[in-house]
N, C-alpha and C. Protein backbone atom coordinates (compact mmCIF):
# COMPACT_ATOMS: atom_id res chain seq x y z
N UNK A 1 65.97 1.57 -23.51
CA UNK A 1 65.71 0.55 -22.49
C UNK A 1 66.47 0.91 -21.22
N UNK A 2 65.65 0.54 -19.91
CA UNK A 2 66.39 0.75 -18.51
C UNK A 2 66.90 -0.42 -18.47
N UNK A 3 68.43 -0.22 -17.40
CA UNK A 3 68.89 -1.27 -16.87
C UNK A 3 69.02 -1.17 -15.74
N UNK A 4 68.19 -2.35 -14.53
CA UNK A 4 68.46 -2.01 -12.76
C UNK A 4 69.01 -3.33 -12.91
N UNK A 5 70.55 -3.05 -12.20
CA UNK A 5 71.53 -3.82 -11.90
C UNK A 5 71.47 -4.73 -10.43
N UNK A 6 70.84 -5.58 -10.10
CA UNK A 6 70.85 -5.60 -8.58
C UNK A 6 71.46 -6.76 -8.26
N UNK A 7 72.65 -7.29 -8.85
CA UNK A 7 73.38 -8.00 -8.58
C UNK A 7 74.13 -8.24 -7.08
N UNK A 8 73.71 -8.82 -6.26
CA UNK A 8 74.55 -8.60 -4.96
C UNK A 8 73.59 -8.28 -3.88
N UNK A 9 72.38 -8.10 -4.07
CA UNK A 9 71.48 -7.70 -3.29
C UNK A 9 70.37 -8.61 -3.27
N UNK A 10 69.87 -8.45 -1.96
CA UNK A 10 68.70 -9.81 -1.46
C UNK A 10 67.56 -8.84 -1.60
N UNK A 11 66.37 -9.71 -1.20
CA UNK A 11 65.03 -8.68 -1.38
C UNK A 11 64.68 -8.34 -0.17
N UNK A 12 64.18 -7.57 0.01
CA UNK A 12 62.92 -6.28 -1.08
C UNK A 12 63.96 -5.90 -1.90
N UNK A 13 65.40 -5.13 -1.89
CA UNK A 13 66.01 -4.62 -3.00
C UNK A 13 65.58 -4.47 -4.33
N UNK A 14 65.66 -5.91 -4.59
CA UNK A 14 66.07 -6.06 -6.33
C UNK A 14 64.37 -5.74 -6.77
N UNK A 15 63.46 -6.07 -5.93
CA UNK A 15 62.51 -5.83 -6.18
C UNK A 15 61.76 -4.14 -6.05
N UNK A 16 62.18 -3.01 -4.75
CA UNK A 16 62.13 -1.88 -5.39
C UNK A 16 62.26 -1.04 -5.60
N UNK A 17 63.64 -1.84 -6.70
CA UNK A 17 64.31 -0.87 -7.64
C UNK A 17 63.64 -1.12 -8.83
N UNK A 18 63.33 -2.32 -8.88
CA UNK A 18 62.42 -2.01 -10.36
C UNK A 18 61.28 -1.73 -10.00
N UNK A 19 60.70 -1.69 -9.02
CA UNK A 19 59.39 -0.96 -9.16
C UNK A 19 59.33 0.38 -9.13
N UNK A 20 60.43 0.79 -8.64
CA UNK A 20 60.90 2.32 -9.23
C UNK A 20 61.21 2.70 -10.50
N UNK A 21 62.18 2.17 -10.87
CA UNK A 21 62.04 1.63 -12.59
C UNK A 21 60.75 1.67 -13.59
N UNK A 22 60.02 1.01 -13.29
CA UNK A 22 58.77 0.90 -14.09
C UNK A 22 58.03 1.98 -13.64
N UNK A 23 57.80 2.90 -12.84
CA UNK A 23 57.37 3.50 -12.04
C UNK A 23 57.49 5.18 -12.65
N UNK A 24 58.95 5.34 -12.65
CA UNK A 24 59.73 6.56 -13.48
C UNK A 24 60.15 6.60 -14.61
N UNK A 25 59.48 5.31 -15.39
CA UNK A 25 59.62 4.92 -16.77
C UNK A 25 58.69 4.35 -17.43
N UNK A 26 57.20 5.00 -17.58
CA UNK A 26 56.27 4.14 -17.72
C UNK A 26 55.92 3.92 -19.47
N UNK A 27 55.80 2.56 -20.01
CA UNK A 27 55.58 2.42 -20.96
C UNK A 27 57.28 1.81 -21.82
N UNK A 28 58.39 2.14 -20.90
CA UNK A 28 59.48 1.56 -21.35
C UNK A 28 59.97 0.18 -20.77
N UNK A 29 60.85 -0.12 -21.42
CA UNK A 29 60.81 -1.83 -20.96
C UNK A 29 62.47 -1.52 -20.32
N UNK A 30 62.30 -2.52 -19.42
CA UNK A 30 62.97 -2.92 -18.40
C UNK A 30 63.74 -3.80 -18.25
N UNK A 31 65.65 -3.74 -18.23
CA UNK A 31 65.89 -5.33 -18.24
C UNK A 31 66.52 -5.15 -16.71
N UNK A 32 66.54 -6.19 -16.26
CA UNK A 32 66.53 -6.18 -14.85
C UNK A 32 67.81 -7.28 -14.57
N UNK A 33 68.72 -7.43 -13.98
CA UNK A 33 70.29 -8.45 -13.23
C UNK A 33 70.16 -8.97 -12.04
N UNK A 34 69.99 -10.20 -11.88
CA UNK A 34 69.90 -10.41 -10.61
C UNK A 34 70.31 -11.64 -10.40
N UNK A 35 70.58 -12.11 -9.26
CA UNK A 35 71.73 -13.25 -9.25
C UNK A 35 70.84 -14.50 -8.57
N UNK A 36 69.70 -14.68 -7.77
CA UNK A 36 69.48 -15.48 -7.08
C UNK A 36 67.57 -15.69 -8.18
N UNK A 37 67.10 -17.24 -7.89
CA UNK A 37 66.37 -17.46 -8.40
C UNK A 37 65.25 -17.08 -7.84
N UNK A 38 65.03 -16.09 -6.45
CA UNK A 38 64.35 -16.24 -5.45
C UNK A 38 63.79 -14.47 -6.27
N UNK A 39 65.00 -13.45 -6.51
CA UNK A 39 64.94 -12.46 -6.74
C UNK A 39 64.54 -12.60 -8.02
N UNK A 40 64.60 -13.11 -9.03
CA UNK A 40 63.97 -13.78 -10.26
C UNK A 40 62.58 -13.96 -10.38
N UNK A 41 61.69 -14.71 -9.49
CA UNK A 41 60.68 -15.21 -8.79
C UNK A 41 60.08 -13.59 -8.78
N UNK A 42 60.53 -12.89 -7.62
CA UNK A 42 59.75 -12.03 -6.69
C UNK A 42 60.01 -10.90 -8.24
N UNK A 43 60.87 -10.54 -9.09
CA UNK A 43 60.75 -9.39 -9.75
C UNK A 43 59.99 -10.03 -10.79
N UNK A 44 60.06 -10.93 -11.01
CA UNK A 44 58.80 -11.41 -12.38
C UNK A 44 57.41 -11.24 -11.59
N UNK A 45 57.02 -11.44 -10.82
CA UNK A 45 55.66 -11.49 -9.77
C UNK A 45 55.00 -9.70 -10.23
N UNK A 46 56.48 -9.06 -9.73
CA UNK A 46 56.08 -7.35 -9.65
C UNK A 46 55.68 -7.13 -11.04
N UNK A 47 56.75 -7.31 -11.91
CA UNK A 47 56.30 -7.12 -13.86
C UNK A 47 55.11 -7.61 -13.82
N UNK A 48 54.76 -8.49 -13.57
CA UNK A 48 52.95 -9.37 -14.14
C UNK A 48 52.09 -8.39 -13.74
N UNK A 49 51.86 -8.29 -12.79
CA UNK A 49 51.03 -7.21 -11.54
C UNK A 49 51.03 -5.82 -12.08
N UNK A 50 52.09 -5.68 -12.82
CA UNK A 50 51.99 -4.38 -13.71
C UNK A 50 51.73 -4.22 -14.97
N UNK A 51 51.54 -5.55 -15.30
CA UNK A 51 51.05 -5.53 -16.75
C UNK A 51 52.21 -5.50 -17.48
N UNK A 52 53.33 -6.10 -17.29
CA UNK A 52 54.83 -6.33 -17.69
C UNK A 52 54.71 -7.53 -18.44
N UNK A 53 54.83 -8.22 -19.86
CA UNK A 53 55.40 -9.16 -20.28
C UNK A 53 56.62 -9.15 -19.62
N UNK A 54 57.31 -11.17 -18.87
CA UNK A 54 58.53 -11.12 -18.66
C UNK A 54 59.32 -12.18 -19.54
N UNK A 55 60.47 -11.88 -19.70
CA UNK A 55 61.43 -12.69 -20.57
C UNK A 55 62.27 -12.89 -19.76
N UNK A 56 63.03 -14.29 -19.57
CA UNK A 56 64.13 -14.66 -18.51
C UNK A 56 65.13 -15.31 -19.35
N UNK A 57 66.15 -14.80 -19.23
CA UNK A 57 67.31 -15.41 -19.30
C UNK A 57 68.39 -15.86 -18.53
N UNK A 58 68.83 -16.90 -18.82
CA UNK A 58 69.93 -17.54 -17.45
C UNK A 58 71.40 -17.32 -18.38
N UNK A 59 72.18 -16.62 -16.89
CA UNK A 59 73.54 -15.52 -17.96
C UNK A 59 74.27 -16.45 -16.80
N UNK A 60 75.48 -15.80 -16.87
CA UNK A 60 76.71 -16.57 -15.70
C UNK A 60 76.49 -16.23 -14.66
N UNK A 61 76.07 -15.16 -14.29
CA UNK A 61 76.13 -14.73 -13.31
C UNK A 61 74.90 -14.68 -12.15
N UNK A 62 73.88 -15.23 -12.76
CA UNK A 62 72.39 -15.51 -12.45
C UNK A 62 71.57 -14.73 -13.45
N UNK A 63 70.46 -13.85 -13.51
CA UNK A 63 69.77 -14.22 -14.38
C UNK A 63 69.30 -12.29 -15.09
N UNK A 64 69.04 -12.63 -16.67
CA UNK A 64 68.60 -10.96 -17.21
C UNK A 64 67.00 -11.25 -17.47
N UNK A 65 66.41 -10.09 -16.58
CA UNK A 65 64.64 -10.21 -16.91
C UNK A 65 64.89 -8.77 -17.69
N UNK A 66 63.61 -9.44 -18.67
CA UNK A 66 63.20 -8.25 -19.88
C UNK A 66 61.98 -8.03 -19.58
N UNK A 67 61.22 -7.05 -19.20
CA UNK A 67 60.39 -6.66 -18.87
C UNK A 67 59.92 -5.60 -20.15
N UNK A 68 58.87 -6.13 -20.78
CA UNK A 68 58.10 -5.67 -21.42
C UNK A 68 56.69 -4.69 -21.66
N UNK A 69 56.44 -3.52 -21.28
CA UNK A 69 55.26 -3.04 -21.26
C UNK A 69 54.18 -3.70 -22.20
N UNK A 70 53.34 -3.80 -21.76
CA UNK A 70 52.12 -4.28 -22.84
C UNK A 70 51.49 -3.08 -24.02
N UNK A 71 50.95 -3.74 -25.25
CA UNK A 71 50.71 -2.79 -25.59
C UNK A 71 49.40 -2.72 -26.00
N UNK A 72 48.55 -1.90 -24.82
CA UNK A 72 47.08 -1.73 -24.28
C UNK A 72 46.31 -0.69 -25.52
């Protein structure tokens, strides 16, 4: 599994780094760190659009997306 850390960073950022992520890792799943609900929002949007199952979890620090490849 990848991990893009984008804790600390506003968007486009958090958003593409994982689309680089999914991008240079295709078919592997993705957990993704991000602190604001906005960046949460916009990187779950990108996973769907790619055919990403997303899983959200709310951690201390804001939030871990699991990004799931589908299996086509």
């Amino acid at each position: 599994m990848i991990e893009v850390d984008v804790r600390g960073f506003s968007c486009p950022i958090p958003v593409v780094r994982t689309k680089k992520a999914i991008e240079d890792n295709p078919g592997t799943p993705v957990t993704v760190l991000v602190e604001t609900a906005v960046s949460k929002e916009n990187v779950s949007r990108l996973a769907q659009s790619r055919g990403y199952s997303v899983d959200v979890e709310e951690v201390e620090d804001g939030f871990r997306i699991i990004l799931s490849p589908s299996s086509k």
